[in-house]
Protein backbone atom coordinates (compact mmCIF):
# COMPACT_ATOMS: atom_id res chain seq x y z
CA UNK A 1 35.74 13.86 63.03
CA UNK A 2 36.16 10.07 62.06
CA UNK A 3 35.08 7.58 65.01
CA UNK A 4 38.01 5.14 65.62
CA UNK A 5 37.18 1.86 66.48
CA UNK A 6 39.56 0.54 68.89
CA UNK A 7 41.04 -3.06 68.75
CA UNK A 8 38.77 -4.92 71.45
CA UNK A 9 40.87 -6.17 74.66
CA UNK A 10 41.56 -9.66 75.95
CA UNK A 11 39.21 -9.96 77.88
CA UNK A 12 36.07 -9.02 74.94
CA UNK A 13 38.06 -11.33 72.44
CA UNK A 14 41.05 -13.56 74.09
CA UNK A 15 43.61 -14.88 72.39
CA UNK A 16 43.00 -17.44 69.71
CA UNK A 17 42.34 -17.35 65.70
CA UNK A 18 39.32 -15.21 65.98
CA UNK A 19 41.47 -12.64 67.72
CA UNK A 20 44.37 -13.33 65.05
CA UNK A 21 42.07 -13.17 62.12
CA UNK A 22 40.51 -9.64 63.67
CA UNK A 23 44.31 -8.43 64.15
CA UNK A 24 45.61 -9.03 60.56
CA UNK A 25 42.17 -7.46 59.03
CA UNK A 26 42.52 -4.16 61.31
CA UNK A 27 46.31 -4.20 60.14
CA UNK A 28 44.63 -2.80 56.46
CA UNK A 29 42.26 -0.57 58.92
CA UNK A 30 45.36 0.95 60.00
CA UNK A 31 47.18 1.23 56.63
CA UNK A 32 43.97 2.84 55.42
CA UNK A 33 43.98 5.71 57.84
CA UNK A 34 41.14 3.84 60.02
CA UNK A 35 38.29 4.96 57.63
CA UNK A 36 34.72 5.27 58.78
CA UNK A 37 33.09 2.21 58.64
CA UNK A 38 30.49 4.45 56.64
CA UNK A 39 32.77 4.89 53.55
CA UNK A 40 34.02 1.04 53.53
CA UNK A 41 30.20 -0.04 53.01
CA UNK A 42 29.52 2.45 50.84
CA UNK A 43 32.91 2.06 48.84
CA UNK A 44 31.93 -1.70 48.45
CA UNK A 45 28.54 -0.81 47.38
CA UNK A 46 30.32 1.10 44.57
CA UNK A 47 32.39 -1.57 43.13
CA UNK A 48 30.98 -3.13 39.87
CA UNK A 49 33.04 -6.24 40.64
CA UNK A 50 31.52 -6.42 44.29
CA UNK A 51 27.92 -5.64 43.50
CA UNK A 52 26.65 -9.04 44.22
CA UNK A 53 27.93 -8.19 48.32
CA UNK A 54 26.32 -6.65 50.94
CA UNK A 55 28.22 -5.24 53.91
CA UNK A 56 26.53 -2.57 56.04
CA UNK A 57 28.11 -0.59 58.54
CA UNK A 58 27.09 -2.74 61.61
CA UNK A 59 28.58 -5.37 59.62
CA UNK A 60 31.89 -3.92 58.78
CA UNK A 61 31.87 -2.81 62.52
CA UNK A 62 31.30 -6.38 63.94
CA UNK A 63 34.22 -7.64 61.60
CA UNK A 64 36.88 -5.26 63.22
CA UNK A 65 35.73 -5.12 66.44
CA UNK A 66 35.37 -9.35 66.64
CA UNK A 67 31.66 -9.63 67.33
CA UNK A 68 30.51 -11.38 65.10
CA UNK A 69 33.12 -14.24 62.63
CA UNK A 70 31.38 -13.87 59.30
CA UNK A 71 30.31 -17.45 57.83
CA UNK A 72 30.66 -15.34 54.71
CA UNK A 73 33.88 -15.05 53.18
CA UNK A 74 33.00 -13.19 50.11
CA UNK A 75 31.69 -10.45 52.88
CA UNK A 76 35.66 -11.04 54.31
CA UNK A 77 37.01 -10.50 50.72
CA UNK A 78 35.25 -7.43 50.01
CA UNK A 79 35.82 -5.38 52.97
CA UNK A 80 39.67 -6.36 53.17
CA UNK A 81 39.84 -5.57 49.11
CA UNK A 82 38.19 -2.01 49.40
CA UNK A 83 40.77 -1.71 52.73
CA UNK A 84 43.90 -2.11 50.53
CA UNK A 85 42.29 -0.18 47.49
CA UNK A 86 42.10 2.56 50.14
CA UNK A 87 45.49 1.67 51.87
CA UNK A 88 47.37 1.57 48.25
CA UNK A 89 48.20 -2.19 48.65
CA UNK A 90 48.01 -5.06 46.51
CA UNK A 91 46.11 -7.80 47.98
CA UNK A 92 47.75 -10.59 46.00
CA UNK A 93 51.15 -9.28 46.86
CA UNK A 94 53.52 -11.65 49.23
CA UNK A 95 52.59 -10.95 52.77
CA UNK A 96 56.09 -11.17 54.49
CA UNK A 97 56.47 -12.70 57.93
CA UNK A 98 59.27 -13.36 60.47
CA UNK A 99 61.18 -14.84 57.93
CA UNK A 100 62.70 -13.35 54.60
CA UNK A 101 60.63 -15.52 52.40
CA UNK A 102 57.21 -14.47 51.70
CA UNK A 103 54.74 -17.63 52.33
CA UNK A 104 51.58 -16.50 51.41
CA UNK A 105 49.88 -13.59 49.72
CA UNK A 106 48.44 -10.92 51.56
CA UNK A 107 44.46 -12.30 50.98
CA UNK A 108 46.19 -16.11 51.02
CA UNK A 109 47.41 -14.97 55.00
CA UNK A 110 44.31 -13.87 56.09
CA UNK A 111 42.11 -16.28 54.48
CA UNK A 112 44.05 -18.91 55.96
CA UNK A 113 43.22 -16.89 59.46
CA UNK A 114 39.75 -16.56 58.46
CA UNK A 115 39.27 -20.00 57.74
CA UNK A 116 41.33 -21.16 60.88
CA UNK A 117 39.07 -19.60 63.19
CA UNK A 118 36.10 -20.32 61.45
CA UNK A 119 36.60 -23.92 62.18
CA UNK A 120 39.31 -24.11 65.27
CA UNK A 121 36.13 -22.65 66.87
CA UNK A 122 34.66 -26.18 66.19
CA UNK A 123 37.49 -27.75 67.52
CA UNK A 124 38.11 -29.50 64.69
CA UNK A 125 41.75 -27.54 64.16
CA UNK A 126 40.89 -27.86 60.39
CA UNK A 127 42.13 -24.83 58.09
CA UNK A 128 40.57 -25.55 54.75
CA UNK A 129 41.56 -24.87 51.43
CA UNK A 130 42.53 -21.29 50.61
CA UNK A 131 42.17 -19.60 47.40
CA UNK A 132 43.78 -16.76 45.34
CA UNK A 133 41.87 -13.11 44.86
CA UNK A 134 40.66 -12.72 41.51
CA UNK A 135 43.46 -11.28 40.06
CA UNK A 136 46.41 -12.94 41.58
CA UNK A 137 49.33 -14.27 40.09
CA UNK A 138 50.52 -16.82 42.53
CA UNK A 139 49.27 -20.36 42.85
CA UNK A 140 47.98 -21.76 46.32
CA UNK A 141 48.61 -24.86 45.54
CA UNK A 142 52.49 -24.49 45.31
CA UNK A 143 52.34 -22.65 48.50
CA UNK A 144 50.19 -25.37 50.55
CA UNK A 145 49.86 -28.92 51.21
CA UNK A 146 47.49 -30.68 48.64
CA UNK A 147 43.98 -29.22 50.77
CA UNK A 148 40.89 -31.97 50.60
CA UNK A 149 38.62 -30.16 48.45
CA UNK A 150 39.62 -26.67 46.56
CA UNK A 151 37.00 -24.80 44.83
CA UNK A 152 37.16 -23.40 41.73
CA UNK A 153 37.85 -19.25 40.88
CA UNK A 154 34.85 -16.77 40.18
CA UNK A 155 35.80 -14.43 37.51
CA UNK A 156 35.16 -11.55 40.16
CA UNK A 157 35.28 -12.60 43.05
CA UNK A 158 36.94 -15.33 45.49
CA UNK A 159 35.91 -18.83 44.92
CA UNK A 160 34.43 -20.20 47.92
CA UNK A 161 36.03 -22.35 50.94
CA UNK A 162 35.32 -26.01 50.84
CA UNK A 163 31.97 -26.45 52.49
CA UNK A 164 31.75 -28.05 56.17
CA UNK A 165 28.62 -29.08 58.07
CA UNK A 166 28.53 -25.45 59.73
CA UNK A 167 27.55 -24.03 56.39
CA UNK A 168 24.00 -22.85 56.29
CA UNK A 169 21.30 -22.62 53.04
CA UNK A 170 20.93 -19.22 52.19
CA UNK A 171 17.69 -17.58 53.53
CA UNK A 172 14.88 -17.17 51.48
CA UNK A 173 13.61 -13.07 50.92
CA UNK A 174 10.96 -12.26 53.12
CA UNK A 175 10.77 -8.40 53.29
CA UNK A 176 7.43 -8.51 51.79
CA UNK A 177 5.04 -5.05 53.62
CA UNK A 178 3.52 -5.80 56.83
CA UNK A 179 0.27 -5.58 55.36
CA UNK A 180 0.63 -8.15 52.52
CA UNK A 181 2.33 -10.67 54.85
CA UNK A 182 -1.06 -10.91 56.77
CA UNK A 183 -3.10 -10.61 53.89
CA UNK A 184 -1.72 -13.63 52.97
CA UNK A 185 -3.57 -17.48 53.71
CA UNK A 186 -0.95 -19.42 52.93
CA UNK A 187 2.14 -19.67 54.52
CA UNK A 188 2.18 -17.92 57.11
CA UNK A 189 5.18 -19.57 58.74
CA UNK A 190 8.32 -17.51 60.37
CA UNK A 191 11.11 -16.68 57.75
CA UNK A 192 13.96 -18.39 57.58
CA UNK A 193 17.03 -16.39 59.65
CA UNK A 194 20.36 -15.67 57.35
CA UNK A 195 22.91 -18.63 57.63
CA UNK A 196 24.67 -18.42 61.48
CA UNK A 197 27.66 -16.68 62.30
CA UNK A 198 29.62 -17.36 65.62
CA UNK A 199 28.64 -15.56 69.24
CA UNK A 200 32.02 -14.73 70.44
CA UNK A 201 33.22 -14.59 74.02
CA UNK A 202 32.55 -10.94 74.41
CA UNK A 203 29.51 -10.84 73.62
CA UNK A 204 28.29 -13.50 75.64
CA UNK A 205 30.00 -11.32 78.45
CA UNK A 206 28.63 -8.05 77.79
CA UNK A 207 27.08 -5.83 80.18
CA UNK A 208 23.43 -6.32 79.13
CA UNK A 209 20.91 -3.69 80.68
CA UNK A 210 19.46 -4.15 83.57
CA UNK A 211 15.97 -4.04 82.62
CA UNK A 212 16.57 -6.54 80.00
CA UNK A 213 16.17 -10.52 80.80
CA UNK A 214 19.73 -11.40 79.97
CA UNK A 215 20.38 -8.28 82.24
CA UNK A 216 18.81 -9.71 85.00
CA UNK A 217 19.90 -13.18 85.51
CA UNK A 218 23.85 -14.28 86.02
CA UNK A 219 26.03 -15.70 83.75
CA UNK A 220 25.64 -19.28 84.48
CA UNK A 221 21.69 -18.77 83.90
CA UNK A 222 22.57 -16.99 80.20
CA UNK A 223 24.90 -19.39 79.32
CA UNK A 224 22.08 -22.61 80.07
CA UNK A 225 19.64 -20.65 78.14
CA UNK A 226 22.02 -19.18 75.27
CA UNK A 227 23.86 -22.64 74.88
CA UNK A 228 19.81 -24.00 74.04
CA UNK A 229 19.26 -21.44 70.78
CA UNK A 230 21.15 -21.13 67.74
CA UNK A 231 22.55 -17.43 66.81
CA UNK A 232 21.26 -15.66 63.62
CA UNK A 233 22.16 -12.75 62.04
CA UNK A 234 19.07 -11.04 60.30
CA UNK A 235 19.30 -7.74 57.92
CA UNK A 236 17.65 -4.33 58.83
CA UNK A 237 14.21 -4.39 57.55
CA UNK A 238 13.37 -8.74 58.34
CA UNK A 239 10.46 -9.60 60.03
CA UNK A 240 11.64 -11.88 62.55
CA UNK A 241 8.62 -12.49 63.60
CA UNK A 242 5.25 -12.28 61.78
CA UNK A 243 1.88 -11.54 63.59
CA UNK A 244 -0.51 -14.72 63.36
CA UNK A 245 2.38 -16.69 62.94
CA UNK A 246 2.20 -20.15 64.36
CA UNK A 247 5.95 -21.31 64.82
CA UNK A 248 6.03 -20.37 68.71
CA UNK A 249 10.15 -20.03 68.73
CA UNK A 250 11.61 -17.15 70.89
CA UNK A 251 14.60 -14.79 70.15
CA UNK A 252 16.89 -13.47 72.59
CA UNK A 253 18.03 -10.08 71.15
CA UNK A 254 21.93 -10.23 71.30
CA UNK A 255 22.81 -6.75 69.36
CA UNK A 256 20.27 -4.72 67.52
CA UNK A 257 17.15 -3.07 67.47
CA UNK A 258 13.62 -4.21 66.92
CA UNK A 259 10.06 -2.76 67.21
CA UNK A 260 6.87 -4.55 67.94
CA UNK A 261 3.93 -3.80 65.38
CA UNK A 262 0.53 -4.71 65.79
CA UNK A 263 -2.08 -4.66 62.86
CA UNK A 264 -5.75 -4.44 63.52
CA UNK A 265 -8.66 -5.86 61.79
CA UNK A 266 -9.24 -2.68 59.89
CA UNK A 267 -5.52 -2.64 58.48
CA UNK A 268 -4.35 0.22 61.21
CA UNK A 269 -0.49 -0.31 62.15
CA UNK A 270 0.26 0.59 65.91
CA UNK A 271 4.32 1.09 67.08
CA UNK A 272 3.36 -1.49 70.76
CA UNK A 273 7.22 -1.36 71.64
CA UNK A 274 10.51 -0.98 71.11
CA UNK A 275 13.15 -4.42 72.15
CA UNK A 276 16.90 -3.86 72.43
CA UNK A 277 20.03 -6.25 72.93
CA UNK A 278 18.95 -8.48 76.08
CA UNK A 279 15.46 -8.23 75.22
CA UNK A 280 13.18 -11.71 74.57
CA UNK A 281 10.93 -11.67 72.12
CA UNK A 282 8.36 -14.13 70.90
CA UNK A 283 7.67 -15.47 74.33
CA UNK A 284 3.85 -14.75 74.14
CA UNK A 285 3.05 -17.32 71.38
CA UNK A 286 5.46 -19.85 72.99
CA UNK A 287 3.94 -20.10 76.43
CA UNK A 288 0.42 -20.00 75.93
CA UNK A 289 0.67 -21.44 72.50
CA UNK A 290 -1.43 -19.12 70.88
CA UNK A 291 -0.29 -17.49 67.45
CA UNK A 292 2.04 -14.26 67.51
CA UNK A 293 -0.04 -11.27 68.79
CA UNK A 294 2.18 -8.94 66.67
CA UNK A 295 5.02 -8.16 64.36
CA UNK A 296 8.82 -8.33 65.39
CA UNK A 297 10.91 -6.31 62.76
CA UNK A 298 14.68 -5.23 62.85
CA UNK A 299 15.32 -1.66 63.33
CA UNK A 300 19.25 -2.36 62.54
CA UNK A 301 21.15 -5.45 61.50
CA UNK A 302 20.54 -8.29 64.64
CA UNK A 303 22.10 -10.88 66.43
CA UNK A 304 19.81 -12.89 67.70
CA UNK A 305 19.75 -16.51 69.54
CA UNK A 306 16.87 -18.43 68.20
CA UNK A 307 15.87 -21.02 70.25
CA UNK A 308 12.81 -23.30 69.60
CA UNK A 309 9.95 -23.73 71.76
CA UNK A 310 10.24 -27.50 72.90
CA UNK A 311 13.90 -26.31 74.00
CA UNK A 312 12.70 -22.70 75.60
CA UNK A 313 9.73 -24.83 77.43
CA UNK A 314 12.09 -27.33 78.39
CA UNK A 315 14.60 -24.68 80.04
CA UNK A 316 12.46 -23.16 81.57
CA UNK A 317 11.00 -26.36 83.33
CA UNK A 318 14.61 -26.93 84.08
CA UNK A 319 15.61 -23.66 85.62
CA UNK A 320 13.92 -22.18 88.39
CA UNK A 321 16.08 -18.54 88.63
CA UNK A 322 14.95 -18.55 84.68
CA UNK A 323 11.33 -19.12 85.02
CA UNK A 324 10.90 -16.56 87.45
CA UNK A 325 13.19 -14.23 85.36
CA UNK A 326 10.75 -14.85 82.37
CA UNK A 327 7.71 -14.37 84.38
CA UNK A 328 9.51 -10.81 85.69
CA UNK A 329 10.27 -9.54 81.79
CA UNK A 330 6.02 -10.65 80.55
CA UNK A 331 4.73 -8.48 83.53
CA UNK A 332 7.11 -5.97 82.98
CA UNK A 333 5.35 -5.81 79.29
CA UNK A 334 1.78 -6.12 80.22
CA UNK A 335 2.39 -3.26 82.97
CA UNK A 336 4.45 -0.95 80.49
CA UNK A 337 1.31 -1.39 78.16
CA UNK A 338 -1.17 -0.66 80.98
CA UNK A 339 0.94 2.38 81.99
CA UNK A 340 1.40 4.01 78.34
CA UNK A 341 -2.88 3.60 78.27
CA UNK A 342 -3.06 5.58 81.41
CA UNK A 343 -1.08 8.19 80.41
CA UNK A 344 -3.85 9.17 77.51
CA UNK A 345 -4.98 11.42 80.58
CA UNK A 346 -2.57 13.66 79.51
CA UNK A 347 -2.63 16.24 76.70
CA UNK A 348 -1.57 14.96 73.52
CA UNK A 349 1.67 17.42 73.22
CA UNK A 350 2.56 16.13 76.09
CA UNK A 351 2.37 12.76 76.02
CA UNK A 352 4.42 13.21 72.65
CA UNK A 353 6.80 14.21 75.06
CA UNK A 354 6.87 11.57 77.02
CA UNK A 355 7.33 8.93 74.74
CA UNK A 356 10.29 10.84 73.36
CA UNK A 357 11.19 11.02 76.85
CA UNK A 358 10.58 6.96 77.30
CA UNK A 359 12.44 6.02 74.43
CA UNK A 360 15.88 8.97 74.94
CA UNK A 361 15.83 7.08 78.65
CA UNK A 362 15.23 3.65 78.10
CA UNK A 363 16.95 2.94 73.98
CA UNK A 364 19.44 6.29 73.55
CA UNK A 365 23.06 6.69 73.46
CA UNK A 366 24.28 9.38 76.15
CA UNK A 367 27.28 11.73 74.64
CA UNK A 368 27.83 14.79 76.76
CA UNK A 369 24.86 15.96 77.69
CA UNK A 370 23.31 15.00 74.24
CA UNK A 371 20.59 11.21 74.08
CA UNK A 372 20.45 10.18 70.71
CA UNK A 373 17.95 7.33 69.43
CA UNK A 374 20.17 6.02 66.82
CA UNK A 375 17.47 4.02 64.93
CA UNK A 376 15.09 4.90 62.71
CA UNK A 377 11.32 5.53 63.98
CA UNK A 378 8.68 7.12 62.00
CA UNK A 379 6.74 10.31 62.89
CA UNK A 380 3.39 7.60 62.33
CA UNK A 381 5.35 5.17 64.88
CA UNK A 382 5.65 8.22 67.61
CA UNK A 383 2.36 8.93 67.19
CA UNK A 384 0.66 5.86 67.70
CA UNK A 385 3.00 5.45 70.73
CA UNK A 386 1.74 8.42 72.02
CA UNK A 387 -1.71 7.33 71.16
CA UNK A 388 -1.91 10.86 68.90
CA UNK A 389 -3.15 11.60 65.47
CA UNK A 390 -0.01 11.89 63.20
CA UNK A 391 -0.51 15.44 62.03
CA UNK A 392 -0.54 16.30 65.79
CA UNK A 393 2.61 14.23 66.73
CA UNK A 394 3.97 16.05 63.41
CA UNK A 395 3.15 19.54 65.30
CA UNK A 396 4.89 18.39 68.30
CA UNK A 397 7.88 17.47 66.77
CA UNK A 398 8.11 20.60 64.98
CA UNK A 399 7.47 22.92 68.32
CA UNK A 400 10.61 20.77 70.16
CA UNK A 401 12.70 21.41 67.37
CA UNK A 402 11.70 24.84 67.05
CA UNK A 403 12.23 25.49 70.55
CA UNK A 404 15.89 23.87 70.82
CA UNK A 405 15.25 20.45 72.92
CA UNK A 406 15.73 18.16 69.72
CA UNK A 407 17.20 17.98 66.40
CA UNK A 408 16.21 15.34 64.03
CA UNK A 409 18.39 13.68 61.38
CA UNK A 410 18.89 10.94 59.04
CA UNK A 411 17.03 7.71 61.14
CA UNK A 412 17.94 9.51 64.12
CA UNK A 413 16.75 11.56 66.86
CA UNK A 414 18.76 13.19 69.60
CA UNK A 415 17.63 15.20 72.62
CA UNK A 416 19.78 18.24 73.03
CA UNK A 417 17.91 19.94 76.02
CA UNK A 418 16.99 16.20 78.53
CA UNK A 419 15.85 19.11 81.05
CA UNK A 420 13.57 21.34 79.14
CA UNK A 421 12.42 17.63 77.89
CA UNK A 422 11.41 16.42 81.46
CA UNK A 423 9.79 19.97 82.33
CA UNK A 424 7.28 19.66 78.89
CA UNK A 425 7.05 15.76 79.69
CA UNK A 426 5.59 16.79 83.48
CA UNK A 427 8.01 14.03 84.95
């Protein structure tokens, strides 16, 4: 059964042009028979004249649901094209309003929302220039006033919006293997982060988890350290931060999943942790100013406030309730690390089991009486969790799936049987 996403409430996303630009787009949701968000990326992914796009599932998720306001508006064009393919409507049709003369097409309309809240969130008020979908027959500019600067038409897809100060360069390709990033002697500096999108009201008040540093301080103390950093939005698969990497910034997780790799001198990868929305990463390097003891890479598309370390330093200095909230989170680390070392007094099939146990409690997604780790982890990654030889952690998974207590599927892992779980795991 399909997954609806439900239209956020007023108090996630108020009212405003990000909430009127989410409620036209989820109006060819509807008309489509609220697909899953699966079939819309993978329906874009199909379209010769949309190849050049990328729009994962998290991403088509944050765009009906308000998250995230995509700086991209060929990423706006595509979903809302393979929406009305699927809906049976023509996107350069009139889009009729109150009145009974159409004013705009139906990609003119919510461009012009698009655009609206891209830069009302600015303040500015400013709308830009819109532009007709490849294939339309009407002409914007006997619909509008004269805009300031109007881009010129793709052949495939929507010419671009007049560029403001907001706009970001486009992020250079980093996804190089662990090992050859450290191999290198060059540069060794942190990528750059895709252009920024906008952190919406919602998100900012989320309920973060409790172990998690944004989870433990109130809003006022988020907001002085949020309102220091800059969001990003990086792709599954980016290192955002590379071990022996000198740059010292921090990230504060907003949405996502990341795991911490280490690399020894011998070339031997080692899963340290896993870091989930709340989490702060990169804090090491930045207070004692040494390089990056390890490798931060994204498990699933992230949302992440990057904030440099003069400014993370100079919060910090500036906020007591934040200084101690830091100091809480890096012994929180060292202790987890000194407690998962212990625990090689156990067997190794069961201290398989309690990692599996660690990460259902900690990182999974309750339904029923089901856990599900809903990001992708490698049998080599469980193993040297569990400080185990892989073909033994390959034995143990094979036993607990044998025996009922999990099921494993594509990047995913759920615990059917928690209880039988705890009794193997000795907790």
């Amino acid at each position: 059964m399909t997954r609806t996403i439900p239209m956020p409430s007023k108090g996630d996303l108020p009212d405003g042009p990000r909430r009127d630009f989410v409620t036209e787009l989820r109006r060819y949701y509807r008309a489509a028979g609220r697909p899953a968000l699966r079939k819309v990326s993978r329906a874009i992914e199909g379209r010769a004249d949309l190849r050049e796009i990328t729009a994962s599932v998290e991403t088509v998720r944050r765009m009906v649901t308000g998250i995230v306001l995509p700086a991209d508006q060929d990423r706006v064009y595509a979903v809302f094209r393979v929406l009305c393919e699927m809906a049976d409507i023509d996107p350069d049709a009139p889009r009729w309003g109150d009145s009974d003369v159409p004013s705009y097409t139906n990609w003119q309309h919510l461009q012009r929302l698009w655009d609206t809240a891209l830069e009302g969130e600015e303040g500015t008020g400013h709308t830009g220039a819109l532009a007709s979908s490849p294939n339309a027959q009407a002409d914007p500019a006997a619909l509008l006033p004269p805009p300031a600067e109007k881009a010129s038409p793709s052949p495939s897809r929507p010419p671009d919006r007049a560029a403001t100060a907001a706009d970001a360069p486009a992020a250079r390709d980093v996804d190089e293997p662990l090992r050859k990033v450290l191999d290198q002697t060059g540069n060794r500096q942190r990528p750059e982060p895709d252009p920024p999108d906008r952190i919406s009201l919602g998100m900012r008040k989320r309920r973060w988890p409790s172990a998690s540093l944004l989870g433990s301080i109130d809003e006022a103390t988020r907001d002085r350290l949020l309102d220091r950093g800059t969001v990003r939005e990086y792709p599954a698969d980016r290192h955002l931060i590379t071990q022996g990497d000198s740059s010292a910034s921090v990230i504060v997780l907003l949405d996502g999943v990341v795991k911490e790799v280490g690399i020894s001198s011998a070339g031997t990868e080692a899963l340290l942790a896993i870091r989930v929305a709340g989490d702060l990463v990169g804090e090491f390097a930045a207070l004692d100013n040494l390089p990056e003891p390890y490798t931060v890479t994204a498990c699933s598309p992230i949302i992440g406030c990057l904030i440099s370390q003069p400014d993370f330093l100079a919060v910090l200095s500036e906020d007591k309730a934040l200084a101690q909230a830091v100091n809480r989170s890096v012994i929180a680390k060292v202790r987890a690390g000194s407690k998962r070392r212990m625990e090689t007094a156990f067997d190794a099939p069961t201290r398989f089991a309690r990692i599996i146990r660690e990460l259902a409690v900690t990182y999974g997604e309750r339904s029923g009486s089901k856990i599900t780790i809903g990001w992708p982890v490698t049998q080599s990654e469980l193993a040297s969790l569990a400080s185990v030889a892989e073909p033994t952690a390959q034995k143990a998974l094979r036993r607990l799936r044998d025996i009922g207590v999990i099921s494993t599927g594509y990047r995913s892992l759920t615990i059917l049987d928690f209880q039988e779980l705890d009794r193997i795991a000795g907790a």
